[in-house]
C-alpha atoms as a PDB file:
ATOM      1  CA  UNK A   1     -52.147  26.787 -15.755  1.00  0.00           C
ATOM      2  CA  UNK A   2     -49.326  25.773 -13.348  1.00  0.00           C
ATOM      3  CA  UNK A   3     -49.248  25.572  -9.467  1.00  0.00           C
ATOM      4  CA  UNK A   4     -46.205  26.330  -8.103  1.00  0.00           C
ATOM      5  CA  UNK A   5     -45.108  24.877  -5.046  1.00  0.00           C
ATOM      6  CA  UNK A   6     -44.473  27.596  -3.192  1.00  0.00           C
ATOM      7  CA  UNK A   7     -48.032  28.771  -3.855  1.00  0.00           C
ATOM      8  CA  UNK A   8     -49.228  25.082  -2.699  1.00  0.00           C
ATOM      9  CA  UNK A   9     -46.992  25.933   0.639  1.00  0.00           C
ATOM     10  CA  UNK A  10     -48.823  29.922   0.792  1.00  0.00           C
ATOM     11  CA  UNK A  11     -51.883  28.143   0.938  1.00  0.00           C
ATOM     12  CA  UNK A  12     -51.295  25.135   3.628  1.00  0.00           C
ATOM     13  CA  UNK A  13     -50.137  27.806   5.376  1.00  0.00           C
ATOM     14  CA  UNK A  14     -53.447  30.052   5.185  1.00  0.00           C
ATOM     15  CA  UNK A  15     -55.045  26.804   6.293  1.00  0.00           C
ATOM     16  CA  UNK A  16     -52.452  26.212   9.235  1.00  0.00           C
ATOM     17  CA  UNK A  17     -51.194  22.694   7.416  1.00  0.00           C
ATOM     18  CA  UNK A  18     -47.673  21.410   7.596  1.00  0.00           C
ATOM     19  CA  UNK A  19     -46.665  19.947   4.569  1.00  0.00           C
ATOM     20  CA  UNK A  20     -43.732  17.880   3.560  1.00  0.00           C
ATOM     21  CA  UNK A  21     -41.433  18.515   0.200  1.00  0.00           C
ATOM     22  CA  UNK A  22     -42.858  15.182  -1.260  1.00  0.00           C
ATOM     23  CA  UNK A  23     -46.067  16.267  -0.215  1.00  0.00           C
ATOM     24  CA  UNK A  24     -46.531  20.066  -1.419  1.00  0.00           C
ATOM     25  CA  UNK A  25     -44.477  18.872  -5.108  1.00  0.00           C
ATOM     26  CA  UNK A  26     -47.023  16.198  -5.710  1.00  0.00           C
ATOM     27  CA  UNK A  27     -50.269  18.922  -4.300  1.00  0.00           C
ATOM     28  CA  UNK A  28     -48.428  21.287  -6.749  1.00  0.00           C
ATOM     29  CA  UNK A  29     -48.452  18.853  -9.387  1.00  0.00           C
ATOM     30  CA  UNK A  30     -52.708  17.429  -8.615  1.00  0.00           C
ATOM     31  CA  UNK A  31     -54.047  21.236  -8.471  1.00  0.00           C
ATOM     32  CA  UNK A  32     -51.549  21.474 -12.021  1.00  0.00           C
ATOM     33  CA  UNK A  33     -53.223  18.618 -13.571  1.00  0.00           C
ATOM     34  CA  UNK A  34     -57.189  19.674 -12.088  1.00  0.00           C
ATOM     35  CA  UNK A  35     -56.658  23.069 -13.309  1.00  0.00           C
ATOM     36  CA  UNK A  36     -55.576  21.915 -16.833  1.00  0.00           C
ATOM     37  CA  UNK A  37     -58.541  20.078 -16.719  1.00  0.00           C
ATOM     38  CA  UNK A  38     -60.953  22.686 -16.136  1.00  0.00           C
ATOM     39  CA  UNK A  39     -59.040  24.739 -18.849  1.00  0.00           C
ATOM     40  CA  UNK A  40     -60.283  21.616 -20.819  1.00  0.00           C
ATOM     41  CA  UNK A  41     -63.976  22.004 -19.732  1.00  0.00           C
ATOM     42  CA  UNK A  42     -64.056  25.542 -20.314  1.00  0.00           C
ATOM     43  CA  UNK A  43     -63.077  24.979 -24.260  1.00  0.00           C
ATOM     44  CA  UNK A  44     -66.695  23.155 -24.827  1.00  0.00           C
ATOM     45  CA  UNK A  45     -69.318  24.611 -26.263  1.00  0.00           C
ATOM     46  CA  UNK A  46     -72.288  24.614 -24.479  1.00  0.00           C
ATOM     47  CA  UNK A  47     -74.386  26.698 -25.963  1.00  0.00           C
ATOM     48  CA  UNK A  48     -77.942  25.807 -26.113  1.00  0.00           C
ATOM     49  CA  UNK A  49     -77.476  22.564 -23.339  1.00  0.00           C
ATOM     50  CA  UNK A  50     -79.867  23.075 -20.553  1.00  0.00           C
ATOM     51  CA  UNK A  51     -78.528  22.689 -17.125  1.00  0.00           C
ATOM     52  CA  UNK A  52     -79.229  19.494 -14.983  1.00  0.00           C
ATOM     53  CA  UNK A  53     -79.762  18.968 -11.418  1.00  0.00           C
ATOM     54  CA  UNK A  54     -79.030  15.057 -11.905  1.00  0.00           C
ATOM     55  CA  UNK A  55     -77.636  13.080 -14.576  1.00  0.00           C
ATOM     56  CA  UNK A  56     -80.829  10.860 -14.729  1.00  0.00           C
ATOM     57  CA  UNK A  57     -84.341  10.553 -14.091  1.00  0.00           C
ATOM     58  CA  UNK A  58     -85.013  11.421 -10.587  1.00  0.00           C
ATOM     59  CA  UNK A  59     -88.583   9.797  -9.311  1.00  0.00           C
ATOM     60  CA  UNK A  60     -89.830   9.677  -5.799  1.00  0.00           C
ATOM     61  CA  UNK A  61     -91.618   6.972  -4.829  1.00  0.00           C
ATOM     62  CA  UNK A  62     -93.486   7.614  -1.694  1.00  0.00           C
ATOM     63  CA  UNK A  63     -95.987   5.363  -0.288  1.00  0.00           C
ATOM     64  CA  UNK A  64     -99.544   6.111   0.299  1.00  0.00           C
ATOM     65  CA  UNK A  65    -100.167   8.438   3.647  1.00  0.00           C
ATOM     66  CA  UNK A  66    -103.115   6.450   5.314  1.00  0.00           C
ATOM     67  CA  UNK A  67    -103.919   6.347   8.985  1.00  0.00           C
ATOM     68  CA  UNK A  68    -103.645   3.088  10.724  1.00  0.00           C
ATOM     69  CA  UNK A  69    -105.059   2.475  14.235  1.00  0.00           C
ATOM     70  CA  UNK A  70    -102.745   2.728  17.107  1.00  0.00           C
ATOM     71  CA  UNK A  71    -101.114   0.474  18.918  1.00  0.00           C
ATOM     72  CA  UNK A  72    -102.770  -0.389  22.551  1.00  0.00           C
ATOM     73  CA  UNK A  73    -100.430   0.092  25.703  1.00  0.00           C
ATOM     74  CA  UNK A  74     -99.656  -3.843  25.570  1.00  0.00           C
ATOM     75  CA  UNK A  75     -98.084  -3.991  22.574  1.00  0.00           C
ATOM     76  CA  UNK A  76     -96.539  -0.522  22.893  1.00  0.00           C
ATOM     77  CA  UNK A  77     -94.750  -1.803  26.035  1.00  0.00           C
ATOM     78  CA  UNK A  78     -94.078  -5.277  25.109  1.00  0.00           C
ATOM     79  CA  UNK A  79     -90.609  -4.748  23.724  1.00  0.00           C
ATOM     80  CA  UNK A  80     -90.008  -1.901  26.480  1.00  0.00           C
ATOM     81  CA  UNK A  81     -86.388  -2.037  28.478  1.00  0.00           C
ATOM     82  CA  UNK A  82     -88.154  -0.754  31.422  1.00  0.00           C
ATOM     83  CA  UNK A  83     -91.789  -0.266  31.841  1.00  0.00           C
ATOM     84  CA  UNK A  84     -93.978   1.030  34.741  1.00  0.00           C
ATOM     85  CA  UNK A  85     -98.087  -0.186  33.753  1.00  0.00           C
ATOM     86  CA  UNK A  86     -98.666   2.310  31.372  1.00  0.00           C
ATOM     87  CA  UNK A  87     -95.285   4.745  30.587  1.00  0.00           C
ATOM     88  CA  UNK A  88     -91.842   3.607  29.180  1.00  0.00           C
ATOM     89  CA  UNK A  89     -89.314   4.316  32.228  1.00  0.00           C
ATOM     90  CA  UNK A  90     -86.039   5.992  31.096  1.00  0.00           C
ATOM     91  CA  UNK A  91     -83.055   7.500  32.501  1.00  0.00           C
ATOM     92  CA  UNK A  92     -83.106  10.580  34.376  1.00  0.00           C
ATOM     93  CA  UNK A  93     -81.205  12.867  32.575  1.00  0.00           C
ATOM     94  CA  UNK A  94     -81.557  16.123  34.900  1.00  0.00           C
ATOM     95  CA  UNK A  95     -80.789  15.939  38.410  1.00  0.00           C
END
């Protein structure tokens, strides 16, 4: 199948895009060139080929989900921009 470039130029202009000669002949002659492609893809027989979600062997390796003790307000703070005893000062953000 062929794109012609005053189809590429229809379409940047559904889409509100200014386009250039050089640019719009060489778009014409990419979507040509995909299109032939899938043309391509659409010759191979697939019958009986289940359908993948990835290419390979997806695992997920989470780690385990245990409960560790919390941290006290000393070490909490420690590394705090601004701290007032026991609460993390930040910016007011509503006036």
């Amino acid at each position: 199948m062929s794109i012609s470039k005053e189809e590429v130029l229809y379409v940047a202009n559904l889409a509100r895009l200014r386009l250039s000669d050089e640019e719009s002949a060489q778009l014409a002659e990419d979507m040509s060139q995909i299109l032939g492609y899938m043309e391509l893809l659409n010759q191979v027989d697939t019958d009986g080929v289940e359908p993948l979600e990835h290419v390979v062997e997806m695992t997920q390796n989470f780690r385990e989900d245990k409960a560790l003790p919390p941290l006290n307000h000393e070490t909490a703070l420690k590394n705090a921009p601004d701290a007032d005893s026991d609460y993390f000062r930040v910016p007011r953000v509503i006036e």
